[in-house]
PDB file of N, CA and C in Angstrom:
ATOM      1  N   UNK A   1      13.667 -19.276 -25.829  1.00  0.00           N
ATOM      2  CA  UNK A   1      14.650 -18.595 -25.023  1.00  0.00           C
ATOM      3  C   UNK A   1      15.022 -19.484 -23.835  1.00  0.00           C
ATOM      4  N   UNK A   2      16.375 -19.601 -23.613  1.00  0.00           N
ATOM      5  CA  UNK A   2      16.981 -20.644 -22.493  1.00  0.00           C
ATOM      6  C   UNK A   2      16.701 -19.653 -21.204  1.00  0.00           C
ATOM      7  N   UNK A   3      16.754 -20.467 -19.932  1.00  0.00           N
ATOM      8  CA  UNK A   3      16.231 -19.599 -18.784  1.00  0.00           C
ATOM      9  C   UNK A   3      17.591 -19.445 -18.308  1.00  0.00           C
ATOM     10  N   UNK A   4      17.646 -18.417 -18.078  1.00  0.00           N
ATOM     11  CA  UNK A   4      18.908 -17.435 -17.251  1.00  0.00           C
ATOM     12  C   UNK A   4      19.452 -16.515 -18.190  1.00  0.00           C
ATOM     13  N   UNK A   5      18.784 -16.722 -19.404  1.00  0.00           N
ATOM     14  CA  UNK A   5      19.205 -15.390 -20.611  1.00  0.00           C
ATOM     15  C   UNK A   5      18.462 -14.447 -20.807  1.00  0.00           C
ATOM     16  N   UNK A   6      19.288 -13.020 -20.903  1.00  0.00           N
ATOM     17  CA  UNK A   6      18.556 -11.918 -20.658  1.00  0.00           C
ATOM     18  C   UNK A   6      17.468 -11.749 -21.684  1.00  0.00           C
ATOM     19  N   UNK A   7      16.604 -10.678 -21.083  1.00  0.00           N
ATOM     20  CA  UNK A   7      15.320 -10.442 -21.993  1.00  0.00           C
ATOM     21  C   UNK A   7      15.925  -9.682 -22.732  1.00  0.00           C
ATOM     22  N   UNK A   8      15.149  -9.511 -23.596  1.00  0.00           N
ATOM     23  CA  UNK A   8      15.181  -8.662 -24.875  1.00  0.00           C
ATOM     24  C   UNK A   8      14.839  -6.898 -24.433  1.00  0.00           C
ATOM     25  N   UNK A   9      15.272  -6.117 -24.927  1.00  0.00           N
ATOM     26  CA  UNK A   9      14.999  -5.033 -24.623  1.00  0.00           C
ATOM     27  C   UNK A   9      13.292  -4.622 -24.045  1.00  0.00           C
ATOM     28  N   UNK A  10      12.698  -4.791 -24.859  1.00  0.00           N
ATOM     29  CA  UNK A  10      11.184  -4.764 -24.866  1.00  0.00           C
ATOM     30  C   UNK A  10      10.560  -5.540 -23.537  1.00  0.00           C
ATOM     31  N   UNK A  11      11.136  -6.753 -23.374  1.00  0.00           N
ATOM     32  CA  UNK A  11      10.310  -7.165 -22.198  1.00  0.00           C
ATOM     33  C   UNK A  11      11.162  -6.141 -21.145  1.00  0.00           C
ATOM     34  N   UNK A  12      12.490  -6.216 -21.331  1.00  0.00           N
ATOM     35  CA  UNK A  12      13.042  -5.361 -20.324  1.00  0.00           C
ATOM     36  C   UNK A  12      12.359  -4.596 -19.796  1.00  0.00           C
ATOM     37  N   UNK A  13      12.441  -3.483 -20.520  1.00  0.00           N
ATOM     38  CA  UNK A  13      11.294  -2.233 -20.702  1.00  0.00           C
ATOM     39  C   UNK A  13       9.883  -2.492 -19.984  1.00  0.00           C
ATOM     40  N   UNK A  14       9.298  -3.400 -20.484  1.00  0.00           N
ATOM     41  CA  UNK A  14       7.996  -3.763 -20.235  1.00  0.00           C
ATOM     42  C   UNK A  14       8.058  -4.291 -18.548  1.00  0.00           C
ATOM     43  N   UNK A  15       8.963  -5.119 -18.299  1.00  0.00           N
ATOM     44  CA  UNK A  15       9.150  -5.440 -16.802  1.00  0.00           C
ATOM     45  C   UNK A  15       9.361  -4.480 -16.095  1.00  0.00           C
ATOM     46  N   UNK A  16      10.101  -3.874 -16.434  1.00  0.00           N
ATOM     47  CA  UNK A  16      10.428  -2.481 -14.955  1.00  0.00           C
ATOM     48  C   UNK A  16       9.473  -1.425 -14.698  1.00  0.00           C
ATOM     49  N   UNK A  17       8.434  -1.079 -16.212  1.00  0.00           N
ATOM     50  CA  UNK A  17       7.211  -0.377 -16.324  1.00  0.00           C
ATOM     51  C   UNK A  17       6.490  -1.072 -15.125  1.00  0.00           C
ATOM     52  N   UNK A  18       5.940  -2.210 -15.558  1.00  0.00           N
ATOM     53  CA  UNK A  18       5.262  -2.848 -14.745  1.00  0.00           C
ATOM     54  C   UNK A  18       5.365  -3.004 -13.307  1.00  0.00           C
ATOM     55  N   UNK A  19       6.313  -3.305 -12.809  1.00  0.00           N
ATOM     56  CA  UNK A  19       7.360  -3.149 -11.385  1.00  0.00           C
ATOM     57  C   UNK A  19       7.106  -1.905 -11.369  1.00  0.00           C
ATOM     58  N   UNK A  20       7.524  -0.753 -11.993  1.00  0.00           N
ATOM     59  CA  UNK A  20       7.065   0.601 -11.605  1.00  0.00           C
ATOM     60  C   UNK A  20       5.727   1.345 -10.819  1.00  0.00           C
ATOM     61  N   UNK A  21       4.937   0.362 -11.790  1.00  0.00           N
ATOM     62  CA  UNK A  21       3.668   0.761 -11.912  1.00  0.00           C
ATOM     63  C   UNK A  21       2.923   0.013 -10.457  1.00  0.00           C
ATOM     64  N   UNK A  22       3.482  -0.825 -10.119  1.00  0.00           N
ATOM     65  CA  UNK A  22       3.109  -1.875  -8.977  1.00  0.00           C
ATOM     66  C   UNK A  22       3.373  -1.110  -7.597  1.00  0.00           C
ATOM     67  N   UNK A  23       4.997  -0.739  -7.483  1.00  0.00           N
ATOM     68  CA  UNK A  23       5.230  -0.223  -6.480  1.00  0.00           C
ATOM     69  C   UNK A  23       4.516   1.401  -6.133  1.00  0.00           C
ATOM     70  N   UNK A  24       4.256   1.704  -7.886  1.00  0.00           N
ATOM     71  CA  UNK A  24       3.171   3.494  -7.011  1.00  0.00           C
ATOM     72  C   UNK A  24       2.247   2.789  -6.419  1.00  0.00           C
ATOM     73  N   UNK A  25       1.020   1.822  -6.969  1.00  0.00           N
ATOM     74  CA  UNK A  25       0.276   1.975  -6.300  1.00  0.00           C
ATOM     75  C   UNK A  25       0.209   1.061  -5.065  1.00  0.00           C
ATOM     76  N   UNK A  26       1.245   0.596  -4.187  1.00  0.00           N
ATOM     77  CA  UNK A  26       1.632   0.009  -3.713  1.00  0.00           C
ATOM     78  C   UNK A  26       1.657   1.556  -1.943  1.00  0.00           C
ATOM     79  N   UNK A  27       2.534   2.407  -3.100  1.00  0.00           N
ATOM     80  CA  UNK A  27       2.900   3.595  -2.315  1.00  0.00           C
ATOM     81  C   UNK A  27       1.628   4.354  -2.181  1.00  0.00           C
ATOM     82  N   UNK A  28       0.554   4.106  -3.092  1.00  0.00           N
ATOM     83  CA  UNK A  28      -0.798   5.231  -3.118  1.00  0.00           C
ATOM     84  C   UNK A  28      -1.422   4.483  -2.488  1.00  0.00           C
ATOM     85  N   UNK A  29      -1.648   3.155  -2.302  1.00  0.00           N
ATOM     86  CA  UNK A  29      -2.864   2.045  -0.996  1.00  0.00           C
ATOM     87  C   UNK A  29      -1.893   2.789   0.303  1.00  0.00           C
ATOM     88  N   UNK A  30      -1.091   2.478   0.655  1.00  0.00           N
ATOM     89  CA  UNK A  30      -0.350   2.989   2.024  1.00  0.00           C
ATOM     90  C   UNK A  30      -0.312   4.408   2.438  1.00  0.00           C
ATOM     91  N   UNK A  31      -0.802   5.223   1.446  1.00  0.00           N
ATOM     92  CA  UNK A  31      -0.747   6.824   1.554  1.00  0.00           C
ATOM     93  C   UNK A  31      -2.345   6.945   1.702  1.00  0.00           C
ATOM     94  N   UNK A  32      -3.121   5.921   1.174  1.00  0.00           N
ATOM     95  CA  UNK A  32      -4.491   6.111   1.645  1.00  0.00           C
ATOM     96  C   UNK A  32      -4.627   5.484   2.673  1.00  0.00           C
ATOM     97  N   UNK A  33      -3.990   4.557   3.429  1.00  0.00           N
ATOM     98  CA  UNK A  33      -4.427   3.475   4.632  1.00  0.00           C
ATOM     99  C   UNK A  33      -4.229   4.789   5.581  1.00  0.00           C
ATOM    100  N   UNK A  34      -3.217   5.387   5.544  1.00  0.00           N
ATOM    101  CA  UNK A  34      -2.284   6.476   6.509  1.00  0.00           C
ATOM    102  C   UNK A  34      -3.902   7.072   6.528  1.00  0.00           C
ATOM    103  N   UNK A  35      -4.102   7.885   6.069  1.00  0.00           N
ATOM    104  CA  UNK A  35      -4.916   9.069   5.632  1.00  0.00           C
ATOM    105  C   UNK A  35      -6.123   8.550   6.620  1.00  0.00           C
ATOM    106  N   UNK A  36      -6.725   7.419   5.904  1.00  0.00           N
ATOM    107  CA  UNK A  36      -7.698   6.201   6.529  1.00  0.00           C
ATOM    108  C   UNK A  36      -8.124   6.399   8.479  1.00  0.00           C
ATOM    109  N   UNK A  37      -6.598   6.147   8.700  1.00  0.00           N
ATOM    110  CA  UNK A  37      -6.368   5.830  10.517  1.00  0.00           C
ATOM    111  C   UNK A  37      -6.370   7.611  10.793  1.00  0.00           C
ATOM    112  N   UNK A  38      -5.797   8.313  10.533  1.00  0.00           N
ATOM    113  CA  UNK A  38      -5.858   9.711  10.784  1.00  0.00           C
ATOM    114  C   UNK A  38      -7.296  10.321  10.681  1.00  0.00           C
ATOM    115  N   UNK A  39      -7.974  10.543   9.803  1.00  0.00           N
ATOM    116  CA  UNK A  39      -9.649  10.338  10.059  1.00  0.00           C
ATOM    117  C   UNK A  39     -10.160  10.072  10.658  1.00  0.00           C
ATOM    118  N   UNK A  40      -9.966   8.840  11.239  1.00  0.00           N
ATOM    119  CA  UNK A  40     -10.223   8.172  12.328  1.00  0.00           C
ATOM    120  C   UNK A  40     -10.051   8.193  13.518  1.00  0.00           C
ATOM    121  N   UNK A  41      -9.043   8.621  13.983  1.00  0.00           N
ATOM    122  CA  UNK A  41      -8.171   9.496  15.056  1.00  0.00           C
ATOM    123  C   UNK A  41      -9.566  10.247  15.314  1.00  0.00           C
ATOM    124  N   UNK A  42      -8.933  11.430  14.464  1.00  0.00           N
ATOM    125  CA  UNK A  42      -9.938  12.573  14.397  1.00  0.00           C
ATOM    126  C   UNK A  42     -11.515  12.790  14.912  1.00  0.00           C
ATOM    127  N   UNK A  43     -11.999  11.793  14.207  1.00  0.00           N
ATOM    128  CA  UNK A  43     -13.371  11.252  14.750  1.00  0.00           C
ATOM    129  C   UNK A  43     -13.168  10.827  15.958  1.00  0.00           C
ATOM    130  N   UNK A  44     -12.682  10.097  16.394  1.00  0.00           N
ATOM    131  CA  UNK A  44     -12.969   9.553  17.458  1.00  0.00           C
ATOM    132  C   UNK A  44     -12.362  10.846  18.696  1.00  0.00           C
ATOM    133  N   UNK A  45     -11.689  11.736  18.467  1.00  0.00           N
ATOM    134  CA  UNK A  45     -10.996  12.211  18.951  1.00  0.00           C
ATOM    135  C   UNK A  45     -11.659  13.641  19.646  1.00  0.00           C
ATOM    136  N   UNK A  46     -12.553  13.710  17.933  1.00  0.00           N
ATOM    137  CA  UNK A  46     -13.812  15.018  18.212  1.00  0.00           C
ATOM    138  C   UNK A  46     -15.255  14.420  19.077  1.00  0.00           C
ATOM    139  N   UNK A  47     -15.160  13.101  19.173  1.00  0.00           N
ATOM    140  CA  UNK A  47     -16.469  12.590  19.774  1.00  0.00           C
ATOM    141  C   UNK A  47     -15.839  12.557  21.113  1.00  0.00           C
ATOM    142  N   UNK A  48     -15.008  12.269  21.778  1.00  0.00           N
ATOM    143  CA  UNK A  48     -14.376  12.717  22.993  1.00  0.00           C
ATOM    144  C   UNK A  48     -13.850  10.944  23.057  1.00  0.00           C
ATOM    145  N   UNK A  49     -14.020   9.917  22.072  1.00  0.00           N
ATOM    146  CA  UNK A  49     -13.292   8.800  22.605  1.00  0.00           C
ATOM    147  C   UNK A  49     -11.778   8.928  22.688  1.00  0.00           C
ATOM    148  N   UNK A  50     -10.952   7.574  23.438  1.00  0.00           N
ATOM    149  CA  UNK A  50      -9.558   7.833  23.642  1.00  0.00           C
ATOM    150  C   UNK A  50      -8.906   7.135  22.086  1.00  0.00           C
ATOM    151  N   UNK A  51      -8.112   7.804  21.508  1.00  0.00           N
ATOM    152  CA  UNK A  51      -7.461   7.026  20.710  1.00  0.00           C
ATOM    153  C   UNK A  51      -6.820   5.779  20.597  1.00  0.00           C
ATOM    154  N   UNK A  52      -6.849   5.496  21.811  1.00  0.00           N
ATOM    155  CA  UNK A  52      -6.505   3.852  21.938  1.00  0.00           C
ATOM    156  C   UNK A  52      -7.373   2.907  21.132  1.00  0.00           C
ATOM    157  N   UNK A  53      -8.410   3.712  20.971  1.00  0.00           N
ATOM    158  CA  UNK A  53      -9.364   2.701  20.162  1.00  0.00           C
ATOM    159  C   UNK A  53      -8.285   2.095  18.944  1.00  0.00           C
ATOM    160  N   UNK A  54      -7.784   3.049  18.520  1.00  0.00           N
ATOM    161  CA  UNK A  54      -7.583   2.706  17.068  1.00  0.00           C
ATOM    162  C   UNK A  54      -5.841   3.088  16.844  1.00  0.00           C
ATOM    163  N   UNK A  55      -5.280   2.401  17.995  1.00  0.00           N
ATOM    164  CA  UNK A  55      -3.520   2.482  18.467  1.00  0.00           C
ATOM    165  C   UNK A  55      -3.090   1.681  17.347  1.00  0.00           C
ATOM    166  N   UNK A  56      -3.546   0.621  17.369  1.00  0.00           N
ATOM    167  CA  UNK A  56      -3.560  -0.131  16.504  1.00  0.00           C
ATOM    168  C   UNK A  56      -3.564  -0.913  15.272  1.00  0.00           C
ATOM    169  N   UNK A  57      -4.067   0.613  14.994  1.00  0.00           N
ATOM    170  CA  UNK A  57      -4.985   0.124  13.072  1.00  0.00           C
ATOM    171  C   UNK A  57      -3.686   0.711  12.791  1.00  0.00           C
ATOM    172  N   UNK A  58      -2.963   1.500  12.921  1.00  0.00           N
ATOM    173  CA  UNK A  58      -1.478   1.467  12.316  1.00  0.00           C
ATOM    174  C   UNK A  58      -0.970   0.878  11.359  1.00  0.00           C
ATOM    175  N   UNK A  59      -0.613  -0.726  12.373  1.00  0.00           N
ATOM    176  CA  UNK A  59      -0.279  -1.394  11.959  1.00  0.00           C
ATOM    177  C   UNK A  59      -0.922  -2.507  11.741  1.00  0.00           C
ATOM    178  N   UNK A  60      -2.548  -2.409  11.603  1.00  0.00           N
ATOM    179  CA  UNK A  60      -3.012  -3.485  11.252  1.00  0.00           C
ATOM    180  C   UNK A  60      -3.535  -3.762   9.334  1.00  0.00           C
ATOM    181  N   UNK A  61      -2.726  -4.419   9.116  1.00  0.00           N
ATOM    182  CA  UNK A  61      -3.087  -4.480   7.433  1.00  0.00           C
ATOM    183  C   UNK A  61      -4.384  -5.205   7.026  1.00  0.00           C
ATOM    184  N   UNK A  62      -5.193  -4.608   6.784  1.00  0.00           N
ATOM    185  CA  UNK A  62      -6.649  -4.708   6.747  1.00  0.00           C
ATOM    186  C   UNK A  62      -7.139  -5.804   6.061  1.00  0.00           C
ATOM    187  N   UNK A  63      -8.240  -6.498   6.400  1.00  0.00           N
ATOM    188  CA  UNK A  63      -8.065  -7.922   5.353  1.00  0.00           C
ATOM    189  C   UNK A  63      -8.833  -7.649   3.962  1.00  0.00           C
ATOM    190  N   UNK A  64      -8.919  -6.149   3.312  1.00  0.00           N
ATOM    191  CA  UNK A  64      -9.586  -5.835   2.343  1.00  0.00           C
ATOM    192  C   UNK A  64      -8.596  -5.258   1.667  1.00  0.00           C
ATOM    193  N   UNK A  65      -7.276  -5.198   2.233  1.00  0.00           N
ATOM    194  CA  UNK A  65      -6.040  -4.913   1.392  1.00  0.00           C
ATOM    195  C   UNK A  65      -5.757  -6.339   0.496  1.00  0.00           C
ATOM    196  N   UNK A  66      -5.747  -5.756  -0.707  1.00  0.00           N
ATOM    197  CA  UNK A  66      -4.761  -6.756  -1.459  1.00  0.00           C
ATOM    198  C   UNK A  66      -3.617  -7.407  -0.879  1.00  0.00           C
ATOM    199  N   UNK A  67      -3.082  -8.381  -0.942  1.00  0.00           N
ATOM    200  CA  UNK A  67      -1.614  -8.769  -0.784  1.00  0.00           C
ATOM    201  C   UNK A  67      -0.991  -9.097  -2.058  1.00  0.00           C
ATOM    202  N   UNK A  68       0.193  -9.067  -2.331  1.00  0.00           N
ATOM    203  CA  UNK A  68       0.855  -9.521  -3.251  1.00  0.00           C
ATOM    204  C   UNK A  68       1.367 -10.647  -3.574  1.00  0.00           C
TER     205      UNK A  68
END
């Protein structure tokens, strides 16, 4: 197959599954990170610390996250 010619149905298929399948759990690591820092909040929040502790973890992408 020459490069810049379309796939065949099947890989088609098979590519966008895959891409599909990437971006849920893409969307389910980030729906657990969320969940993660909110817990955390919480705890710290019921122990009487300030949430500043953990202002942060927001947006900090954890170095036990996968990257792509």
């Amino acid at each position: 197959m020459k490069r810049g010619s379309k796939l065949p149905s099947n890989e088609k298929e098979n590519s966008i599954k895959l891409e599909k399948e990437r971006l849920e759990k893409q969307c389910e690591d980030e729906k657990y990170e969320k969940l993660m820092v909110q817990l955390i909040r919480r705890y710290l929040h019921s122990n009487g610390l300030k949430e500043s502790a953990v202002t942060s973890s927001s947006t900090h992408h954890c170095c036990w996250k996968r990257t792509e």
